[in-house]
Protein backbone atom coordinates (compact mmCIF):
# COMPACT_ATOMS: atom_id res chain seq x y z
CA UNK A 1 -39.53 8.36 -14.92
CA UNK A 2 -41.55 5.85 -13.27
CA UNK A 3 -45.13 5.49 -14.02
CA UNK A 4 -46.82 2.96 -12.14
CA UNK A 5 -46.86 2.10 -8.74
CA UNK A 6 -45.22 -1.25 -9.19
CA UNK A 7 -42.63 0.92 -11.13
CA UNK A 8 -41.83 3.59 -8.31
CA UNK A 9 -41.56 0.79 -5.96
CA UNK A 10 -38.96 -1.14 -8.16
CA UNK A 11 -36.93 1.92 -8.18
CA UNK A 12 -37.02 2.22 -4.10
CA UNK A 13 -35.91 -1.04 -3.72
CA UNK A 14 -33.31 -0.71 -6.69
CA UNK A 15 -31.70 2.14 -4.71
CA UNK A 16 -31.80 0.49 -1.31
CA UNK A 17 -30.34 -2.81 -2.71
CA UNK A 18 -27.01 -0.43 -4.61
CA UNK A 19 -26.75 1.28 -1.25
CA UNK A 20 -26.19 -1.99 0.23
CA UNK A 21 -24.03 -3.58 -2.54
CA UNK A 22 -21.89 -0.36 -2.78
CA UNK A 23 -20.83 -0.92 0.85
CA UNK A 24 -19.53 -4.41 0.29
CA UNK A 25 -18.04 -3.78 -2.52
CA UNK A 26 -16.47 -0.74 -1.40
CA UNK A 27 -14.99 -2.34 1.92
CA UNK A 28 -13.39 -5.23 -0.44
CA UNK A 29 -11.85 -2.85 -2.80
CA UNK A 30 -10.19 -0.82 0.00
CA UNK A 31 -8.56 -3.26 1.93
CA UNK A 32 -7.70 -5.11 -1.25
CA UNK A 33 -6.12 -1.33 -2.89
CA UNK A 34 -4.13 -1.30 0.46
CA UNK A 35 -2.88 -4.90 0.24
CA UNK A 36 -1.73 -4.54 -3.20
CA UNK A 37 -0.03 -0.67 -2.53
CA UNK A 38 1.73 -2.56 0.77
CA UNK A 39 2.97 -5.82 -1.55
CA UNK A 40 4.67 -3.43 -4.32
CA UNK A 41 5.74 -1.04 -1.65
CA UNK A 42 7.68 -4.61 -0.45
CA UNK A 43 6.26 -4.50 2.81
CA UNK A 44 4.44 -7.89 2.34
CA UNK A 45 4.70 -8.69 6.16
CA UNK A 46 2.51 -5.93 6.80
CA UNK A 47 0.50 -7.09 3.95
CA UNK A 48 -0.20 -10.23 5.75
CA UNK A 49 -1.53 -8.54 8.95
CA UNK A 50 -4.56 -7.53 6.61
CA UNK A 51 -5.46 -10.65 5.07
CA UNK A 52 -8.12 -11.48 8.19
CA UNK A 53 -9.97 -8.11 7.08
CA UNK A 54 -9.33 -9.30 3.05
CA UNK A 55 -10.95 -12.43 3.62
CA UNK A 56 -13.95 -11.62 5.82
CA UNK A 57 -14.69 -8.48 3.07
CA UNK A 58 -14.44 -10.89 -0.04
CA UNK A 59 -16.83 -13.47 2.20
CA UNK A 60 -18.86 -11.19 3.12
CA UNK A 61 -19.69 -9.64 -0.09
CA UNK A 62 -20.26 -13.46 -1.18
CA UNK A 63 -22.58 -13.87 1.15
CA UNK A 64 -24.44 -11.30 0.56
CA UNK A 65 -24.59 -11.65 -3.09
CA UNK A 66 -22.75 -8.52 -3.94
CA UNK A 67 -19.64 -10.75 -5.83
CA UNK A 68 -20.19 -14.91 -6.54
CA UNK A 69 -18.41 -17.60 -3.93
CA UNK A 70 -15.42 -18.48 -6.64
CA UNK A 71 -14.79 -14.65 -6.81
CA UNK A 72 -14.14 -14.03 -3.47
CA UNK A 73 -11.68 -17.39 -3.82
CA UNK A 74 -10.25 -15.82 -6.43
CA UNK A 75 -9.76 -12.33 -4.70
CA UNK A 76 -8.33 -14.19 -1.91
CA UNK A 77 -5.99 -16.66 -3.91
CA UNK A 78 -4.40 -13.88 -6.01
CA UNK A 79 -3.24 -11.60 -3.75
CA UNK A 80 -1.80 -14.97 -1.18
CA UNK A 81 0.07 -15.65 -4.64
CA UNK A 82 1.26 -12.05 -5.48
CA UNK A 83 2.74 -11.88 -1.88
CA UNK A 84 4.41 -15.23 -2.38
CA UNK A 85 6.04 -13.86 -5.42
CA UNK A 86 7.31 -10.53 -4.09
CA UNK A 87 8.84 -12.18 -1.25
């Protein structure tokens, strides 16, 4: 357990700061989990329809520090491709 009072202060702000990272990352794994559930189903139509909420998640999150900018690209590159493919 924390000592000092530098120490219990780090831990505050530790907790605050996963608090906020768990809700980025949490939104982007959702809607990316239903994208992917949606493209195997081979409903990728419907898939499409959630790219706008894919893509603001993944930039979001990058913005915010949560994932790096050529992550989110990544994110939002593979799952364009994998409904290419399953066309």
């Amino acid at each position: 357990m924390a000592i000092t009072k530098a120490a219990k202060k780090a831990l505050r702000q530790n907790e605050r700061r996963r608090k906020g990272n768990s809700k980025y990352k949490n939104a982007l794994k959702s809607v990316d989990k239903e994208i992917k559930k949606l493209i195997i189903a081979g409903k990728s139509e419907e898939a499409k329809k959630l790219y706008p909420k894919l893509y603001k998640a993944a930039d979001k999150a990058a913005k915010a520090g949560v994932i790096k900018k050529n992550k989110a690209a990544r994110i939002k590159s593979r799952r364009t491709k994998l409904s290419n493919i399953k066309k």
